[in-house]
C-alpha atoms as a PDB file:
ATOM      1  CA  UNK A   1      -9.455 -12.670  12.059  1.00  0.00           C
ATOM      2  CA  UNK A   2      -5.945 -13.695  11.465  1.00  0.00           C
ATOM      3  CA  UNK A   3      -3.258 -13.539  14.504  1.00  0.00           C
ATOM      4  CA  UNK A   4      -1.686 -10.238  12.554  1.00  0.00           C
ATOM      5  CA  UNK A   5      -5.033  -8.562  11.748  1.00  0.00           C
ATOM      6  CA  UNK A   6      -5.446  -8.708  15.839  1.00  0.00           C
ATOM      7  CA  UNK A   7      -1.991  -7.610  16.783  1.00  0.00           C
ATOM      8  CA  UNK A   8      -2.464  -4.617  14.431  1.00  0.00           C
ATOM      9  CA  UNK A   9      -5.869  -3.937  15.725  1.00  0.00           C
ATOM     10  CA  UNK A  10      -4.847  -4.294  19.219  1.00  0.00           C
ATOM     11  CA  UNK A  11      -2.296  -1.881  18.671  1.00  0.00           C
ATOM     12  CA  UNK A  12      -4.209   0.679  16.905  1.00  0.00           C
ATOM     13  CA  UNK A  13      -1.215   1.972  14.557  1.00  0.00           C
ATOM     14  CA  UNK A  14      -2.210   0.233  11.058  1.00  0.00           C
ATOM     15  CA  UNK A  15      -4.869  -0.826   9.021  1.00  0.00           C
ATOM     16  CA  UNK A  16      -4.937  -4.623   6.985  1.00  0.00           C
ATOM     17  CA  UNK A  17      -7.109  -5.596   4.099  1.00  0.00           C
ATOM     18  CA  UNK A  18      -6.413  -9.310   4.142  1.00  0.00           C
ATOM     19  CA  UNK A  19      -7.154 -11.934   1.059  1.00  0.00           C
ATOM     20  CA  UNK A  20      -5.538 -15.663   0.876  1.00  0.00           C
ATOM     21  CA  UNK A  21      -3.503 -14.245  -1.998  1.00  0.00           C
ATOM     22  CA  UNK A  22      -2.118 -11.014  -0.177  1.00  0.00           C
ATOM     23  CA  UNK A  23      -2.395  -8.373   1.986  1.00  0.00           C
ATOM     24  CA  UNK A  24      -1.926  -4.760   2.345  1.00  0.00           C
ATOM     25  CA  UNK A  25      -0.858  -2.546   5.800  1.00  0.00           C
ATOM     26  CA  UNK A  26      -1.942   1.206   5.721  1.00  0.00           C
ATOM     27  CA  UNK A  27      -2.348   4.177   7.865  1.00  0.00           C
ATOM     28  CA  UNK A  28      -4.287   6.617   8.011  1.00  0.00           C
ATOM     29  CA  UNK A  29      -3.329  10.092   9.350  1.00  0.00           C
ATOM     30  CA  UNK A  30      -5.394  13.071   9.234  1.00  0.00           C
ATOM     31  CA  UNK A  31      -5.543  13.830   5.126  1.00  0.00           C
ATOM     32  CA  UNK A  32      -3.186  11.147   4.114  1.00  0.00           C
ATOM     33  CA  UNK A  33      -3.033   7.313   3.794  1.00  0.00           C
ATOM     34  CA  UNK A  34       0.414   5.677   3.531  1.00  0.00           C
ATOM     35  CA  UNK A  35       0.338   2.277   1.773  1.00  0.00           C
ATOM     36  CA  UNK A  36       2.944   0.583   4.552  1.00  0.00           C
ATOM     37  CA  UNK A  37       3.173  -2.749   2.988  1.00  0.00           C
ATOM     38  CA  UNK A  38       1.354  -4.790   0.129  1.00  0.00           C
ATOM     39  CA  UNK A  39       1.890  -8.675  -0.598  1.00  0.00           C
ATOM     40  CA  UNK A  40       0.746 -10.484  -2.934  1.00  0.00           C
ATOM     41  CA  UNK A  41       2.014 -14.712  -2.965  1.00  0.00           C
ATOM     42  CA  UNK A  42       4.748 -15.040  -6.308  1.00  0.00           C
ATOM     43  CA  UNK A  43       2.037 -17.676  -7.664  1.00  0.00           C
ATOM     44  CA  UNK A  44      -0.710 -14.777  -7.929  1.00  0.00           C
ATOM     45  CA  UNK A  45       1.001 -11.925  -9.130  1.00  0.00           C
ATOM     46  CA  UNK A  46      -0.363 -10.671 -12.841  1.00  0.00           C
ATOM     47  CA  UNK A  47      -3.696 -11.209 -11.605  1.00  0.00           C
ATOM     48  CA  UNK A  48      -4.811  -8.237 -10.291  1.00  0.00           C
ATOM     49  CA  UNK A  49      -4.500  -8.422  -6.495  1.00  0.00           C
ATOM     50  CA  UNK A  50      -2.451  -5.514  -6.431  1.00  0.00           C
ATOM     51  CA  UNK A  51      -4.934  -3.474  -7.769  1.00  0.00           C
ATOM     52  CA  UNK A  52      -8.084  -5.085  -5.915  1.00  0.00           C
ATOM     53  CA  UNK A  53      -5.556  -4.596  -2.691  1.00  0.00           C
ATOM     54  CA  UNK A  54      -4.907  -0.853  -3.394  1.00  0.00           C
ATOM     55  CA  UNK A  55      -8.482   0.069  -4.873  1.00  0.00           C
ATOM     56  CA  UNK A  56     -10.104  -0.970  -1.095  1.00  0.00           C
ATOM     57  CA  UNK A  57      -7.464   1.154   0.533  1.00  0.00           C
ATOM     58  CA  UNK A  58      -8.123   4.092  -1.210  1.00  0.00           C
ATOM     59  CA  UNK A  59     -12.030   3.744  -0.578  1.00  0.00           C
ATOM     60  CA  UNK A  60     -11.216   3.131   2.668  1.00  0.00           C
ATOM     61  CA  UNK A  61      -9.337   6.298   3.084  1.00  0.00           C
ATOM     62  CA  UNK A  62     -11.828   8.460   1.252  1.00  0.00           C
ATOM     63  CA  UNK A  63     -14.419   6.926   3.587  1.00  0.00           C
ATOM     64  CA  UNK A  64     -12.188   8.386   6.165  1.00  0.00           C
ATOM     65  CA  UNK A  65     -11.253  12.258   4.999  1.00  0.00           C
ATOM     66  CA  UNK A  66      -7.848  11.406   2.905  1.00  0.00           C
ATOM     67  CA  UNK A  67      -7.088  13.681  -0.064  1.00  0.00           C
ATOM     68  CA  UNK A  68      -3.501  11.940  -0.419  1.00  0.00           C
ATOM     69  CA  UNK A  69      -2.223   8.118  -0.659  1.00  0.00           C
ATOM     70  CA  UNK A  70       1.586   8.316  -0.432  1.00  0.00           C
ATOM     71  CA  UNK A  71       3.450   4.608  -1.013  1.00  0.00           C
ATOM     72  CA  UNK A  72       7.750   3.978  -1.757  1.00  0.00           C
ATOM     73  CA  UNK A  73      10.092   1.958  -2.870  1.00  0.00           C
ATOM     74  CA  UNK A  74      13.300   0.566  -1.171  1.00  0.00           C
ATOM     75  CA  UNK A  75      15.857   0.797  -3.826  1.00  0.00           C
ATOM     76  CA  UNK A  76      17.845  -2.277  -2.003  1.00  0.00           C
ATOM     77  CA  UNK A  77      14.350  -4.337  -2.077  1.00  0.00           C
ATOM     78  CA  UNK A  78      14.473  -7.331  -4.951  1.00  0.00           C
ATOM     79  CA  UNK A  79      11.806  -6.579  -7.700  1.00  0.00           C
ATOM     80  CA  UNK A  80      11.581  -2.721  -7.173  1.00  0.00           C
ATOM     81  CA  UNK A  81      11.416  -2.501 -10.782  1.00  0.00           C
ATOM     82  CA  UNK A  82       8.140  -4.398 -11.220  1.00  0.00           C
ATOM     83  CA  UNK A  83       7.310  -2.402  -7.983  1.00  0.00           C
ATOM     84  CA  UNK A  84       7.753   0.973  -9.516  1.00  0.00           C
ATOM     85  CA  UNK A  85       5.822  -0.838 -12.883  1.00  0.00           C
ATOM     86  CA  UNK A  86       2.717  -1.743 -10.592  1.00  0.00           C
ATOM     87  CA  UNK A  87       2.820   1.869  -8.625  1.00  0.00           C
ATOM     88  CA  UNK A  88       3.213   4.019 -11.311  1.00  0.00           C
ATOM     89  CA  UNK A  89       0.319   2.086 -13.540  1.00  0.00           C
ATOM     90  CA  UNK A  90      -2.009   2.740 -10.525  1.00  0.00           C
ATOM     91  CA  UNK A  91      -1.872   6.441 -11.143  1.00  0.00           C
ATOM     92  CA  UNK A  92       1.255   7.320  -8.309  1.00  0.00           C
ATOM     93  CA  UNK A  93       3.779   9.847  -9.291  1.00  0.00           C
ATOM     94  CA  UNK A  94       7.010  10.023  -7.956  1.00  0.00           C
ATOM     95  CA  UNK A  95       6.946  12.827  -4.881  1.00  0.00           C
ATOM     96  CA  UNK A  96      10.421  12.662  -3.197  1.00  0.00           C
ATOM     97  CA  UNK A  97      13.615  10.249  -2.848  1.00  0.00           C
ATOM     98  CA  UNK A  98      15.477  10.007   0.708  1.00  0.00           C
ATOM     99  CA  UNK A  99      18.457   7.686   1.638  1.00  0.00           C
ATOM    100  CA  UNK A 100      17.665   4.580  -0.620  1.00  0.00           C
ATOM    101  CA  UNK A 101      13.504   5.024  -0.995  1.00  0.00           C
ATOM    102  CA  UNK A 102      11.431   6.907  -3.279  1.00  0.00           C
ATOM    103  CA  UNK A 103       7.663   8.113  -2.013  1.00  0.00           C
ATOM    104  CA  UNK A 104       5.279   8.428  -4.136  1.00  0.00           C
ATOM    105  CA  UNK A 105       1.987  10.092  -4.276  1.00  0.00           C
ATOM    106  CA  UNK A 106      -1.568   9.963  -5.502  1.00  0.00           C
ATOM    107  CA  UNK A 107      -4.548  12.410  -5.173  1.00  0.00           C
ATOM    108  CA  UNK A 108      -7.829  10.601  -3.958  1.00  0.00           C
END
């Protein structure tokens, strides 16, 4: 178990899926599953880790009662237009904007 899957665990507060090529952060509350953080190393991207990343999520959180997966996008962030590319191919629709983000949303 990696030193940040154990802090996280430790702390109860997030969920990680962890591969050598990336990792995703997620929490779970009540119906809904918010995609915290998703990495994936430059060298990788294009080959489907995002995808693999977000598909164990979202059987995780059906395992667990979610109806909802809710994700955003920091407009300031660099590559939030490949961002929004990857989120909105996976099926997420744009729910609400606040300050600089956008949150999406996806039914399970």
């Amino acid at each position: 178990m990696s030193l940040l899957k154990e802090y996280l665990k430790e702390r109860g507060v997030k969920e990680i899926i962890e591969y050598p090529h990336g990792f995703v952060t997620y929490a779970i509350q009540d119906k809904l599953c918010y995609i915290e953080d998703m990495y994936v190393l430059p060298s990788e991207r294009g080959n489907g880790w995002s995808t693999r990343l977000a598909d164990e999520v979202c059987a995780d959180a059906k395992n667990k009662g979610c109806e909802l997966i809710s994700c955003s996008i920091d407009l300031n962030a660099k590559d939030n237009t490949s961002n929004f590319y990857t989120i909105y191919q996976y099926g997420f629709r744009p729910h609400r904007a606040h300050n600089n983000e956008i949150y999406f949303i996806k039914e399970l």
